[in-house]
Each structure stands twice: as structure tokens, then as C-alpha cells.
N, C-alpha and C. Protein backbone atom coordinates (compact mmCIF):
# COMPACT_ATOMS: atom_id res chain seq x y z
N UNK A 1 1.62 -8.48 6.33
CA UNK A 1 0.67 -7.46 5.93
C UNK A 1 1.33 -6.14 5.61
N UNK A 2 2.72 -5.71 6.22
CA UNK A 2 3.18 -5.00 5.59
C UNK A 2 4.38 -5.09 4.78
N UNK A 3 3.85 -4.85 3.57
CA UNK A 3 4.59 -4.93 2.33
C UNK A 3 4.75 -4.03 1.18
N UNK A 4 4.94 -4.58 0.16
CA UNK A 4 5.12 -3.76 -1.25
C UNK A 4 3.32 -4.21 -1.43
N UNK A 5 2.84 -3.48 -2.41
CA UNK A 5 1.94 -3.53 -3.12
C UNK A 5 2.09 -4.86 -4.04
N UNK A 6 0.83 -5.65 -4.08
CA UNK A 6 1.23 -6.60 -5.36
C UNK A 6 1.19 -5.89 -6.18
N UNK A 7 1.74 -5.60 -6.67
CA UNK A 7 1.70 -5.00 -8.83
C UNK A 7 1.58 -6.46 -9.47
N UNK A 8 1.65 -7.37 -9.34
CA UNK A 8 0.38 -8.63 -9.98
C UNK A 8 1.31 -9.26 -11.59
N UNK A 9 0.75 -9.09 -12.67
CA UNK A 9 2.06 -9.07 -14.09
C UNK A 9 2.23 -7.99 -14.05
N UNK A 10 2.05 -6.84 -13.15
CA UNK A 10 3.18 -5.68 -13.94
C UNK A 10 4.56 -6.26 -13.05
N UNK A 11 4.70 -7.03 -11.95
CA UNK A 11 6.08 -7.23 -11.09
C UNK A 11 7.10 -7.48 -12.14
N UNK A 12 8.06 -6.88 -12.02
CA UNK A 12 9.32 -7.13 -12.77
C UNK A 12 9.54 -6.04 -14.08
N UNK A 13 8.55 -5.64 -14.41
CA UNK A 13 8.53 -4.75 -15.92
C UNK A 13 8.99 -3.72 -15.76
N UNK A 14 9.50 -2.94 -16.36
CA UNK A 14 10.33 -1.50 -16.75
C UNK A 14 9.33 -0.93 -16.97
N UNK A 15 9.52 0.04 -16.09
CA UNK A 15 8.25 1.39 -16.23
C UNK A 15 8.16 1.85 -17.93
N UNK A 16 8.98 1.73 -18.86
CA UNK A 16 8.88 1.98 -20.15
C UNK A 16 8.13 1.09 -20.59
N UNK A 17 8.24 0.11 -20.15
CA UNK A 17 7.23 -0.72 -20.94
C UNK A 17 6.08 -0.88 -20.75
N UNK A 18 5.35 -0.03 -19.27
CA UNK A 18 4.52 -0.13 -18.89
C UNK A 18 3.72 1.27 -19.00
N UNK A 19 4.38 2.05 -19.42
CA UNK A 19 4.25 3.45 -19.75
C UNK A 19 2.93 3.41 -21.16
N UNK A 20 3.01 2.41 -22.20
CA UNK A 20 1.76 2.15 -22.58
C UNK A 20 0.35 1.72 -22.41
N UNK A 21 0.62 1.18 -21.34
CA UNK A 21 -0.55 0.61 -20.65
C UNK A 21 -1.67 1.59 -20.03
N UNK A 22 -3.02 1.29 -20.83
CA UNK A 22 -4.10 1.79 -20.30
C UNK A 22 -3.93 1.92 -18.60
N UNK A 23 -3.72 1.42 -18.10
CA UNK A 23 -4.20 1.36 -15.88
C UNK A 23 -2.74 2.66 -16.08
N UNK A 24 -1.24 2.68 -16.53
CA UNK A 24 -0.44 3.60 -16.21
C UNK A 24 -1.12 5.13 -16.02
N UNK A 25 -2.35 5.59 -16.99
CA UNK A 25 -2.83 7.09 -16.64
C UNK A 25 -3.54 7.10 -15.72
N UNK A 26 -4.58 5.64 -15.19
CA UNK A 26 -5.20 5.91 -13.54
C UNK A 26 -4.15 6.03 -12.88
N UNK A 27 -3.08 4.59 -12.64
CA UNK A 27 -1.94 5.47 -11.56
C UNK A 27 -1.24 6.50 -11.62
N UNK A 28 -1.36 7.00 -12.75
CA UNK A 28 -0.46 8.27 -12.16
C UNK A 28 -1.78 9.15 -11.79
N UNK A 29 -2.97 9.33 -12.43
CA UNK A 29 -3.90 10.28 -12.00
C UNK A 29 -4.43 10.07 -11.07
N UNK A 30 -5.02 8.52 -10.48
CA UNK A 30 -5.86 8.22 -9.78
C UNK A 30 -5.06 7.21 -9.19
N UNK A 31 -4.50 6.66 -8.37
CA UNK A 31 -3.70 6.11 -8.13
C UNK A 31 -4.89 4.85 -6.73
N UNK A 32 -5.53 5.41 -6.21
CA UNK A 32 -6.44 4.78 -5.28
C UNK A 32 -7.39 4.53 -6.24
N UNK A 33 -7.85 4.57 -7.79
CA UNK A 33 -8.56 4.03 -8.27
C UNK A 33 -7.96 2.85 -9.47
N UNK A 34 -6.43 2.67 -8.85
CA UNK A 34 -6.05 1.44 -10.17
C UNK A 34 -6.18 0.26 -9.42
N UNK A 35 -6.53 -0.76 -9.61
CA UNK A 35 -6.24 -2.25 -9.59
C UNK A 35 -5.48 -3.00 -10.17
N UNK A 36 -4.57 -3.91 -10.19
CA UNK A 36 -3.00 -4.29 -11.16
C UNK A 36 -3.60 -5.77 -11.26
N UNK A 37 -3.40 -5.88 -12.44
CA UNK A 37 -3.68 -6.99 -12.90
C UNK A 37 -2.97 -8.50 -12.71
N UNK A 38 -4.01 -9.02 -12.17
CA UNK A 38 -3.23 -10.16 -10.97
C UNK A 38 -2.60 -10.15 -10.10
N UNK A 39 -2.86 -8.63 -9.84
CA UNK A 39 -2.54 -8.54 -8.22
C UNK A 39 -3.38 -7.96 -7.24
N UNK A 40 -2.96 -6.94 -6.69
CA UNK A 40 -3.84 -6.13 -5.45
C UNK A 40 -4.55 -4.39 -6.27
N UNK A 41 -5.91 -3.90 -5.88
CA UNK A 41 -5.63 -2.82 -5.68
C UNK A 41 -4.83 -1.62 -4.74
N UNK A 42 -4.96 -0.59 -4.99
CA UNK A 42 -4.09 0.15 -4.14
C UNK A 42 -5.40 0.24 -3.11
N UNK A 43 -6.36 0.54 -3.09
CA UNK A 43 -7.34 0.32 -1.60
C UNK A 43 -7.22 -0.76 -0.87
N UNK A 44 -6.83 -2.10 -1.73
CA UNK A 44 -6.50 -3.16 -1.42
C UNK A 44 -5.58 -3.41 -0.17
N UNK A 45 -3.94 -2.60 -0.79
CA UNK A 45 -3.16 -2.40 -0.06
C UNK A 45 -3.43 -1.25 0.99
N UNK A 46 -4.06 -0.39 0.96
CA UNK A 46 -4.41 0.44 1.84
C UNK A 46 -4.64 -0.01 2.82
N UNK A 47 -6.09 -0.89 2.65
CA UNK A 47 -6.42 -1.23 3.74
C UNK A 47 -5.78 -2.72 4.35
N UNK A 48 -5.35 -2.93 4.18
CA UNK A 48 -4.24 -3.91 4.42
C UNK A 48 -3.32 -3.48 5.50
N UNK A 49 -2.67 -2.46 5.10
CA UNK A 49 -1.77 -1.13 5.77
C UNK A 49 -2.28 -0.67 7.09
N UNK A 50 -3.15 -0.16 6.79
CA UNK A 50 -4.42 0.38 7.98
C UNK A 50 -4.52 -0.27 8.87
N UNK A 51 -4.93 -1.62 8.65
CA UNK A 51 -5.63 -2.67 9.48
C UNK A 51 -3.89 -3.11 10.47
N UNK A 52 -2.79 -3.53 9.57
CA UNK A 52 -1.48 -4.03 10.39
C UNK A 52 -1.23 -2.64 11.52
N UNK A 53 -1.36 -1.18 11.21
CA UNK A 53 -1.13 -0.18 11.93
C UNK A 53 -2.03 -0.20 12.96
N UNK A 54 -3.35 -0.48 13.16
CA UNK A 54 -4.01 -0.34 14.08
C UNK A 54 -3.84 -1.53 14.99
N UNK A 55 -3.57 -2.47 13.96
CA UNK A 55 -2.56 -3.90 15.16
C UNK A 55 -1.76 -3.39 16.33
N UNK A 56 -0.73 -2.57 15.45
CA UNK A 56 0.29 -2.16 16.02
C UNK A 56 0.16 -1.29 17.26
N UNK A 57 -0.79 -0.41 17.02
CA UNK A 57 -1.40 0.59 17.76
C UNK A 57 -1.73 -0.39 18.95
N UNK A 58 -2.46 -1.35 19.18
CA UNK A 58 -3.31 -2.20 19.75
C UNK A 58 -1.60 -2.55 20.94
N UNK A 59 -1.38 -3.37 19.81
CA UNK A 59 0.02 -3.92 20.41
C UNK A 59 1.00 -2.90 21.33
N UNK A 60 1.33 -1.73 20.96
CA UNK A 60 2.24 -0.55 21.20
C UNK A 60 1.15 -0.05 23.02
N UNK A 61 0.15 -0.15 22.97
CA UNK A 61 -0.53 0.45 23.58
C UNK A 61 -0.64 -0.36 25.12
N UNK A 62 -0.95 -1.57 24.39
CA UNK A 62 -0.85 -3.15 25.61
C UNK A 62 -0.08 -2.94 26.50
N UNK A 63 1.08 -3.09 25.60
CA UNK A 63 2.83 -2.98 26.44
C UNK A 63 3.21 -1.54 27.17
N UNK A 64 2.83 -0.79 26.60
CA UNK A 64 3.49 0.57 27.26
C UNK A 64 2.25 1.62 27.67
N UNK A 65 1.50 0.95 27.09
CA UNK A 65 -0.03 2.39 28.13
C UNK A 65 -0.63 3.46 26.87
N UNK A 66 -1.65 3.72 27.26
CA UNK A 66 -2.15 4.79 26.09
C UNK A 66 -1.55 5.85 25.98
N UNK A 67 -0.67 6.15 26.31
CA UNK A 67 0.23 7.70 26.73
C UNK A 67 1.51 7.64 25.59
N UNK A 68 1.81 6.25 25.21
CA UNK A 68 2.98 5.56 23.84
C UNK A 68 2.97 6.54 22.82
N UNK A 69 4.09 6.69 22.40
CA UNK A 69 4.41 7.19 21.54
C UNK A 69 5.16 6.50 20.27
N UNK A 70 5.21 6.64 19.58
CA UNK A 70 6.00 6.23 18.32
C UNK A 70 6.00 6.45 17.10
N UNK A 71 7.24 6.28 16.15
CA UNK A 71 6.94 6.76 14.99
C UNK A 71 7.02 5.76 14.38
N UNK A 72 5.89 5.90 12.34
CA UNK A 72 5.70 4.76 11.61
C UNK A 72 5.75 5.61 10.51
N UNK A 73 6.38 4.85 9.55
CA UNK A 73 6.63 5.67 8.12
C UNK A 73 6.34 4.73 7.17
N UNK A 74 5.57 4.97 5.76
CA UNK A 74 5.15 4.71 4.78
C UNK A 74 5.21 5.18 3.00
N UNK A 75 5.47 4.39 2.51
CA UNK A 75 5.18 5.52 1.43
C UNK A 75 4.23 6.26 1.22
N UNK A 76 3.86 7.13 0.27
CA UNK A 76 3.04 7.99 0.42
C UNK A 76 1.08 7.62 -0.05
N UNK A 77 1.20 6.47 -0.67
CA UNK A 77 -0.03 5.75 -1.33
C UNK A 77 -0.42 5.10 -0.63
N UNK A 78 0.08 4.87 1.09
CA UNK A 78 -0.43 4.34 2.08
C UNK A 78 -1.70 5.68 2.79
């Protein structure tokens, strides 16, 4: 659950080539409002993200007490 984003047929393509593509001005503008074609949206992956962190939380908390601390890093479209 935590992963890359599917990017779907854009996987593998050169941002130049994808730089024509209608969905390229939602992601760069709207980035929580693109969906990739044959793959995931980014809410998609969001909540995907969300849901493994609050696992974690769950998990982190079990073992060591509600008082746990720790750090978790993401890119920023998480």
C-alpha cells in the first residue's frame, strides 16, 4: 500500500511526451483532481497512503504505548 502512484499508460513515458496531454494541465494545476489513465487517481493514492499510515499508527502504538513517537516522510501529493 505504500508505493509510487500508478500513473497507469503514462508509466514509462518522458514527461515531453506527456507534456501534450490534456490530464498534464490538471496535474500540474490540480493535481488531486487528475486520474491517469489505467491507473490510479491521486485521491486514489491518497487514500491508500492514509489508510497504510493509520495502520502504522495502530501498529507503532500496540508495541510501544500512545506516548510513541516517530517519524514518516512522503512526497508531497500524499
Amino acid at each position: 500500500r505504500v508505493s509510487e502512484c500508478d500513473y497507469g499508460h503514462w508509466s514509462g513515458r518522458k514527461l515531453a511526451e506527456l507534456a501534450d496531454e490534456p490530464l498534464m494541465s490538471v496535474v500540474q494545476q490540480h493535481p488531486s483532481a487528475a486520474a491517469f489513465p489505467g491507473g490510479e487517481s491521486m485521491r486514489a493514492m491518497q487514500a491508500r497512503a492514509v489508510d497504510a499510515v493509520r495502520d502504522w499508527n495502530d501498529r507503532v502504538e500496540a508495541e510501544h504505548g500512545e506516548d510513541a513517537t516517530y517519524v514518516m516522510c512522503s512526497h508531497g501529493d500524499i
